[in-house]
PDB file of N, CA and C in Angstrom:
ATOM      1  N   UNK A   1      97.131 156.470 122.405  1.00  0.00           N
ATOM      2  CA  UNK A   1      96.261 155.340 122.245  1.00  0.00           C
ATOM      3  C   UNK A   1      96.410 154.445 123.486  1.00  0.00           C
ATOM      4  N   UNK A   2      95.422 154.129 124.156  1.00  0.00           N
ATOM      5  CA  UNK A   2      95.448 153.869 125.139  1.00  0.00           C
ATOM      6  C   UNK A   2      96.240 151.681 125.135  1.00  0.00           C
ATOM      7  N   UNK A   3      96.675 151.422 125.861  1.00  0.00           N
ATOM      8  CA  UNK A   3      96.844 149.882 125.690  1.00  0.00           C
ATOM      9  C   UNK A   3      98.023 149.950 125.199  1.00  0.00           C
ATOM     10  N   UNK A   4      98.330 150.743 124.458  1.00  0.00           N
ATOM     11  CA  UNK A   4     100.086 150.848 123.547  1.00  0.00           C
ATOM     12  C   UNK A   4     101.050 151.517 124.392  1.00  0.00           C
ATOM     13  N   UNK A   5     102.247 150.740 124.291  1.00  0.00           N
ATOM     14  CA  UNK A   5     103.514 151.309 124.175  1.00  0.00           C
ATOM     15  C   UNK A   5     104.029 152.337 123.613  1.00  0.00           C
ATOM     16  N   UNK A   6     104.772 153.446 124.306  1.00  0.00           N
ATOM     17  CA  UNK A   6     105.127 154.479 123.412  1.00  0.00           C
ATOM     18  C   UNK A   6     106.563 154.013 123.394  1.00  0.00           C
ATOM     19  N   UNK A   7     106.936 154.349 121.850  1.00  0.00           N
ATOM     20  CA  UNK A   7     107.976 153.892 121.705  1.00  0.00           C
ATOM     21  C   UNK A   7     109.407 154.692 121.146  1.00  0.00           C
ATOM     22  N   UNK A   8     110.333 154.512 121.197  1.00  0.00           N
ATOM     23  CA  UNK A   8     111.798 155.188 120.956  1.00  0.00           C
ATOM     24  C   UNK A   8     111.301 156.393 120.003  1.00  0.00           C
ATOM     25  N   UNK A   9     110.899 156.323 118.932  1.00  0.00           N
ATOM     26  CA  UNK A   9     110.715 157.018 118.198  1.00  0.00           C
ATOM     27  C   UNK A   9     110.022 157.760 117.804  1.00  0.00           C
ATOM     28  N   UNK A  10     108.694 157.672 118.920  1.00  0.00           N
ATOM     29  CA  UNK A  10     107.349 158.727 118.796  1.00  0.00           C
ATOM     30  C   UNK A  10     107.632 159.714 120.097  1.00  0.00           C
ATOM     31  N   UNK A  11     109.083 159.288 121.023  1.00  0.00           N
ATOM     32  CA  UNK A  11     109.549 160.349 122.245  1.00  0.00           C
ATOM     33  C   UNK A  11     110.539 160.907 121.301  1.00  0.00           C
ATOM     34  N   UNK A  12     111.100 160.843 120.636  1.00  0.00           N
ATOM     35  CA  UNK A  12     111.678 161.708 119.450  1.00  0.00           C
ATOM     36  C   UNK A  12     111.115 162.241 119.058  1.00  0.00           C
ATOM     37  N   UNK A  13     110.051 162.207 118.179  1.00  0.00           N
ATOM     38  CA  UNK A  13     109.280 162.810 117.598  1.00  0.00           C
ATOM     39  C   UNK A  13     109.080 164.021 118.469  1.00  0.00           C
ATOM     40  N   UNK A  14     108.387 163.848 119.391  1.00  0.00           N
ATOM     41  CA  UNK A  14     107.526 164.509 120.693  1.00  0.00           C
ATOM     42  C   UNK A  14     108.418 165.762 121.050  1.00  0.00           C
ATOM     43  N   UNK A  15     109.820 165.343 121.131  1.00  0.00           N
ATOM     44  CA  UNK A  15     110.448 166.304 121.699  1.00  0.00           C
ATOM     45  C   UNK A  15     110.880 167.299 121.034  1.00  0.00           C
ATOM     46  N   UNK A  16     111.088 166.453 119.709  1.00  0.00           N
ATOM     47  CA  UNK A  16     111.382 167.356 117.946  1.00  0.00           C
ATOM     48  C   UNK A  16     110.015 168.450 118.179  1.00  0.00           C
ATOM     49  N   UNK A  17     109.375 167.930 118.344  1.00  0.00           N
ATOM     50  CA  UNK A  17     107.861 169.033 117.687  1.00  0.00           C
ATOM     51  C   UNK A  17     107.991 169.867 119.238  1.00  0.00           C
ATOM     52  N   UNK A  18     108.106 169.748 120.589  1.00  0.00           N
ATOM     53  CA  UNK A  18     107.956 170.239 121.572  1.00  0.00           C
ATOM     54  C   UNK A  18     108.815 171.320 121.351  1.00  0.00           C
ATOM     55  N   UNK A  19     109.376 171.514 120.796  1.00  0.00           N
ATOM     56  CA  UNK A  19     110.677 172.878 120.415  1.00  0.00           C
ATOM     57  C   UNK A  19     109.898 173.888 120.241  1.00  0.00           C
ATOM     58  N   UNK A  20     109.084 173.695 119.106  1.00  0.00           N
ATOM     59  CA  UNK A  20     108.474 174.741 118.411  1.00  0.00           C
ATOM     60  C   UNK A  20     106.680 175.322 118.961  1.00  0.00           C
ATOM     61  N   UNK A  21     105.901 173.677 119.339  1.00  0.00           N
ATOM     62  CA  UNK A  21     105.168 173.534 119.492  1.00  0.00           C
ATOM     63  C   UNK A  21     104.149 173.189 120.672  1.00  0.00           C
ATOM     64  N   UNK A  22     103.115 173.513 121.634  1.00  0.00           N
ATOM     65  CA  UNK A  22     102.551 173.645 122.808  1.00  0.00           C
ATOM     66  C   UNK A  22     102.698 172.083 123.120  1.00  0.00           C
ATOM     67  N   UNK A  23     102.618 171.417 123.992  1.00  0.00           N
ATOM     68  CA  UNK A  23     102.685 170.318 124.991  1.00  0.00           C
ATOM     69  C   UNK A  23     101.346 169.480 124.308  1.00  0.00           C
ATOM     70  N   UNK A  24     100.284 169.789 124.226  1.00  0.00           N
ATOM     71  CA  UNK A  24      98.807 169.480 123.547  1.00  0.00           C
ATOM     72  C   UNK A  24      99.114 169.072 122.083  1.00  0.00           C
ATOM     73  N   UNK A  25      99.659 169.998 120.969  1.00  0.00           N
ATOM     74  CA  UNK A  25     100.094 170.085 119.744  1.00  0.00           C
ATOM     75  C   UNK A  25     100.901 168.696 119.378  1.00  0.00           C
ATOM     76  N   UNK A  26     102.344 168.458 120.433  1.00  0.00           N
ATOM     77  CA  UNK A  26     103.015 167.731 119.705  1.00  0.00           C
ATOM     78  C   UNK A  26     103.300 166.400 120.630  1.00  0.00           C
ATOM     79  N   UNK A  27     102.508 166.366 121.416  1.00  0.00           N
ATOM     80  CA  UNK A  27     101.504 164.914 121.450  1.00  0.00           C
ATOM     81  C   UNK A  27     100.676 164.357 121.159  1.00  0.00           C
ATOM     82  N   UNK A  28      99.756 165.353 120.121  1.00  0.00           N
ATOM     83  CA  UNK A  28      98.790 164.872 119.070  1.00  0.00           C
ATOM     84  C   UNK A  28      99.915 164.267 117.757  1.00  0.00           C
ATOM     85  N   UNK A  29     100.486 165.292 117.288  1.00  0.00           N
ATOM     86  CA  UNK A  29     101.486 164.881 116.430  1.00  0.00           C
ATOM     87  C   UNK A  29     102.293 163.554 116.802  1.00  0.00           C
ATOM     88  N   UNK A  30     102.977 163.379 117.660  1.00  0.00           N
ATOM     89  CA  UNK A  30     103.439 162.116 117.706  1.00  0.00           C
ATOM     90  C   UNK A  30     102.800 160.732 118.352  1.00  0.00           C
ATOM     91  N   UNK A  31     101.422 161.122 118.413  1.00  0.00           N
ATOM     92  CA  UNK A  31     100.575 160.105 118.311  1.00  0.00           C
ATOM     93  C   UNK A  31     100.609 159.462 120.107  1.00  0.00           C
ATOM     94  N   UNK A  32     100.106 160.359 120.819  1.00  0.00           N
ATOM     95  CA  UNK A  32     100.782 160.248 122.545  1.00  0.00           C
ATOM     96  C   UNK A  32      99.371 161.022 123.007  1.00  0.00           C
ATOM     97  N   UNK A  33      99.240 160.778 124.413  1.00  0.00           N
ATOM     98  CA  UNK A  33      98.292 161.553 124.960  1.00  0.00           C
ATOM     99  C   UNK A  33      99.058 162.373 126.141  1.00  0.00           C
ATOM    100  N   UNK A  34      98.511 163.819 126.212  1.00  0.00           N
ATOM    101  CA  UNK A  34      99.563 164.803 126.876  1.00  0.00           C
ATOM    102  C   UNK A  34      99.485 164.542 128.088  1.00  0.00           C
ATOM    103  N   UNK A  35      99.223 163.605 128.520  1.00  0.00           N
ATOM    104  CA  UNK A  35      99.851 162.751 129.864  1.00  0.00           C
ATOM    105  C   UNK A  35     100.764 162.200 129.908  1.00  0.00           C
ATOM    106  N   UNK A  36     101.302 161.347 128.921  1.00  0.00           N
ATOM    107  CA  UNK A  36     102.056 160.705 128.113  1.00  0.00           C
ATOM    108  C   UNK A  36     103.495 162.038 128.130  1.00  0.00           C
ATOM    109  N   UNK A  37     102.987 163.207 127.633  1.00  0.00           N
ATOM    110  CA  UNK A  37     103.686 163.480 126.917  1.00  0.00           C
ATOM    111  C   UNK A  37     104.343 164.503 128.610  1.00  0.00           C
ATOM    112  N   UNK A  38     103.801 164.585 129.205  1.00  0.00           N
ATOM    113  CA  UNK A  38     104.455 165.590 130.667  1.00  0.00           C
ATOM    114  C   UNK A  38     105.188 164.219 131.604  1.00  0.00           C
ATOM    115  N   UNK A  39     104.585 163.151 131.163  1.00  0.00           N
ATOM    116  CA  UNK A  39     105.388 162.150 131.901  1.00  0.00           C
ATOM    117  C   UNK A  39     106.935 161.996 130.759  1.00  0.00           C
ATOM    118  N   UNK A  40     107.106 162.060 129.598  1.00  0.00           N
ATOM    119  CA  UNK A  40     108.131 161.727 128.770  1.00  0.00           C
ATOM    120  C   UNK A  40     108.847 163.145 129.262  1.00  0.00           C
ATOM    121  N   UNK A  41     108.948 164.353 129.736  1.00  0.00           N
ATOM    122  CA  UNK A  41     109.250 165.087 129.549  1.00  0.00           C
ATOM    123  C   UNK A  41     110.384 165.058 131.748  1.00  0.00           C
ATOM    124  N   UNK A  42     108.998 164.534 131.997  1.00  0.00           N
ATOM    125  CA  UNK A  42     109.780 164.581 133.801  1.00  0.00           C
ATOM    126  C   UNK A  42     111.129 163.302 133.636  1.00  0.00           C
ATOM    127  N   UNK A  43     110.951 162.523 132.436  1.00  0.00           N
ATOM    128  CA  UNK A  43     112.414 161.521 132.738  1.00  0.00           C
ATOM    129  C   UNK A  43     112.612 161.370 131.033  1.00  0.00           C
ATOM    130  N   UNK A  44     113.279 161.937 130.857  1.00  0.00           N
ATOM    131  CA  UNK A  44     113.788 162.155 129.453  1.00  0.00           C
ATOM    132  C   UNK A  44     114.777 161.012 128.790  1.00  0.00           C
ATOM    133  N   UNK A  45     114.674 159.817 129.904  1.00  0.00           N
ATOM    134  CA  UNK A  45     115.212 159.256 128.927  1.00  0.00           C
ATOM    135  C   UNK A  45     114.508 157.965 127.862  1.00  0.00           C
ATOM    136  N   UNK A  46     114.808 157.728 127.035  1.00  0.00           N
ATOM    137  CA  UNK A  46     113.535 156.882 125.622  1.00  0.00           C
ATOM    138  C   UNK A  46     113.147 155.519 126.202  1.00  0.00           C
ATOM    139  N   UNK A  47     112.151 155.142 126.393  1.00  0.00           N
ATOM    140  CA  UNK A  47     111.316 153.829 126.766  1.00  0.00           C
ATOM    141  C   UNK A  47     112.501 152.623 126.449  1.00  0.00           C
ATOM    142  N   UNK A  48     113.447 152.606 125.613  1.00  0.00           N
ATOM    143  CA  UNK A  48     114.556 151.511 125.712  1.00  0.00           C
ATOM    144  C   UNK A  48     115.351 151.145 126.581  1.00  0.00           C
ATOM    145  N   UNK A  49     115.804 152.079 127.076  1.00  0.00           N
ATOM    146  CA  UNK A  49     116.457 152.483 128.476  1.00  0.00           C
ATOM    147  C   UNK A  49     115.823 152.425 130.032  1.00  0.00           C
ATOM    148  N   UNK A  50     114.446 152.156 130.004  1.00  0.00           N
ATOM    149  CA  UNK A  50     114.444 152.822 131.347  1.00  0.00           C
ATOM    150  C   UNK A  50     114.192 151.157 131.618  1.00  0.00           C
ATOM    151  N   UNK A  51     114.336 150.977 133.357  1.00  0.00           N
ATOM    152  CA  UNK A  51     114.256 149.816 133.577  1.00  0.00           C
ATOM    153  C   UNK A  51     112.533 149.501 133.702  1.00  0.00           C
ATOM    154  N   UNK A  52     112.477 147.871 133.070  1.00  0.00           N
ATOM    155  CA  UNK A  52     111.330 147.445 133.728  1.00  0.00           C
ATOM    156  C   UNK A  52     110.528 147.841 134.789  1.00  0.00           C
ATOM    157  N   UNK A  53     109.357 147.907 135.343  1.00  0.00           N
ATOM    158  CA  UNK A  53     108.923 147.758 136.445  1.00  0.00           C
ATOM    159  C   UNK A  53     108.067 146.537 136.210  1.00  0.00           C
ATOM    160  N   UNK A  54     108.604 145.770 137.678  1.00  0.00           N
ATOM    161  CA  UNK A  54     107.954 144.054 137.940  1.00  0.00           C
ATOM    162  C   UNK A  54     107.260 144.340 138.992  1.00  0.00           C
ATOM    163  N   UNK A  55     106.352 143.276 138.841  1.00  0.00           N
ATOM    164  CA  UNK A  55     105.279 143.118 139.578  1.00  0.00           C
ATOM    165  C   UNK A  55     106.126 142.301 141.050  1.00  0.00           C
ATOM    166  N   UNK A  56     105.715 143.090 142.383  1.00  0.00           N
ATOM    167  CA  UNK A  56     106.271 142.721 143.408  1.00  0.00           C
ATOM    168  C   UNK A  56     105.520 142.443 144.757  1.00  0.00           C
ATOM    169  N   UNK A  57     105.669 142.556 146.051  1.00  0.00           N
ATOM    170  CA  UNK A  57     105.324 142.181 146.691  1.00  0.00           C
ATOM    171  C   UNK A  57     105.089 143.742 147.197  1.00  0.00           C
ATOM    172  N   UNK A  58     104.640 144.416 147.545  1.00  0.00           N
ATOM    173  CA  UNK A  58     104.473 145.999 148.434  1.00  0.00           C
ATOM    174  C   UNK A  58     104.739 145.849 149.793  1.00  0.00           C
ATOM    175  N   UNK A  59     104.015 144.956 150.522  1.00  0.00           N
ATOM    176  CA  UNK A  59     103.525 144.038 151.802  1.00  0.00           C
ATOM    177  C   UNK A  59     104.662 142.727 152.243  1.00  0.00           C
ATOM    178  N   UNK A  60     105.142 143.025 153.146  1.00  0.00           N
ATOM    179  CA  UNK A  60     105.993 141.777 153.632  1.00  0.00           C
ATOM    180  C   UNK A  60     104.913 140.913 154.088  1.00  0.00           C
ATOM    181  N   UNK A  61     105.198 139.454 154.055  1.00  0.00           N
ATOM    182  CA  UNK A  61     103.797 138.705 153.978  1.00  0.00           C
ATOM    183  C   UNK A  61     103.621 138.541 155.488  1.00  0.00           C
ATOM    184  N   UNK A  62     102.610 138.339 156.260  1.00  0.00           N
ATOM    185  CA  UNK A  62     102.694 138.478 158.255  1.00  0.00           C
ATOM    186  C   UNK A  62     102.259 136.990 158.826  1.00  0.00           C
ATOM    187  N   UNK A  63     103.336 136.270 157.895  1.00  0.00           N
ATOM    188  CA  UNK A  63     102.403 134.596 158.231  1.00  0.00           C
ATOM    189  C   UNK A  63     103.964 134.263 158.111  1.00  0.00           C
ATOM    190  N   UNK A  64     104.925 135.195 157.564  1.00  0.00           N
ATOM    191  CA  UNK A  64     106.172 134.730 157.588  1.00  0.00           C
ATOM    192  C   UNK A  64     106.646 134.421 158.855  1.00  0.00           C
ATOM    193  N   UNK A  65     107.269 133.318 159.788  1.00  0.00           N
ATOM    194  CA  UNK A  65     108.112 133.184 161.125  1.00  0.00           C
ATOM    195  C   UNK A  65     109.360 134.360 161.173  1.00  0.00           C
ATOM    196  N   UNK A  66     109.501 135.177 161.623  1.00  0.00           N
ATOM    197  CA  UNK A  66     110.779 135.774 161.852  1.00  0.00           C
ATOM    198  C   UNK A  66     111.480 135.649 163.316  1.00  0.00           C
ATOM    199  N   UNK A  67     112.787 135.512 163.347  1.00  0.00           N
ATOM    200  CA  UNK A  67     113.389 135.013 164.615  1.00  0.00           C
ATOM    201  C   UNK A  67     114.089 136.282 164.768  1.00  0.00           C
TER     202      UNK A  67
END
């Protein structure tokens, strides 16, 4: 569902059903889209754990003085 958080317990789910079941299958089942579900799979560890990502600067700003 697009806009939502996947959360601790639907990457459980996911991985429970991924045992038995195709990549498509048990990201329908745990309520994920199989984008969702190949990204949960490249860093395995549960949305509680992983760090934030903050909104930052990419670009050092070029109006800054540097000596």
């Amino acid at each position: 569902m697009p806009g939502r958080h996947v959360n601790d317990q639907q990457v459980r789910f996911y991985m429970t059903a991924r045992i038995t079941r195709p990549q498509a299958a048990a990201a329908a089942m745990a309520g994920i889209s199989v984008a969702t579900g190949r990204r949960i799979e490249r860093d395995l560890r549960p949305p509680s754990s992983r760090k934030e990502v903050r909104a930052y600067r990419t670009r050092s700003d070029p109006l800054v003085v540097r000596f």
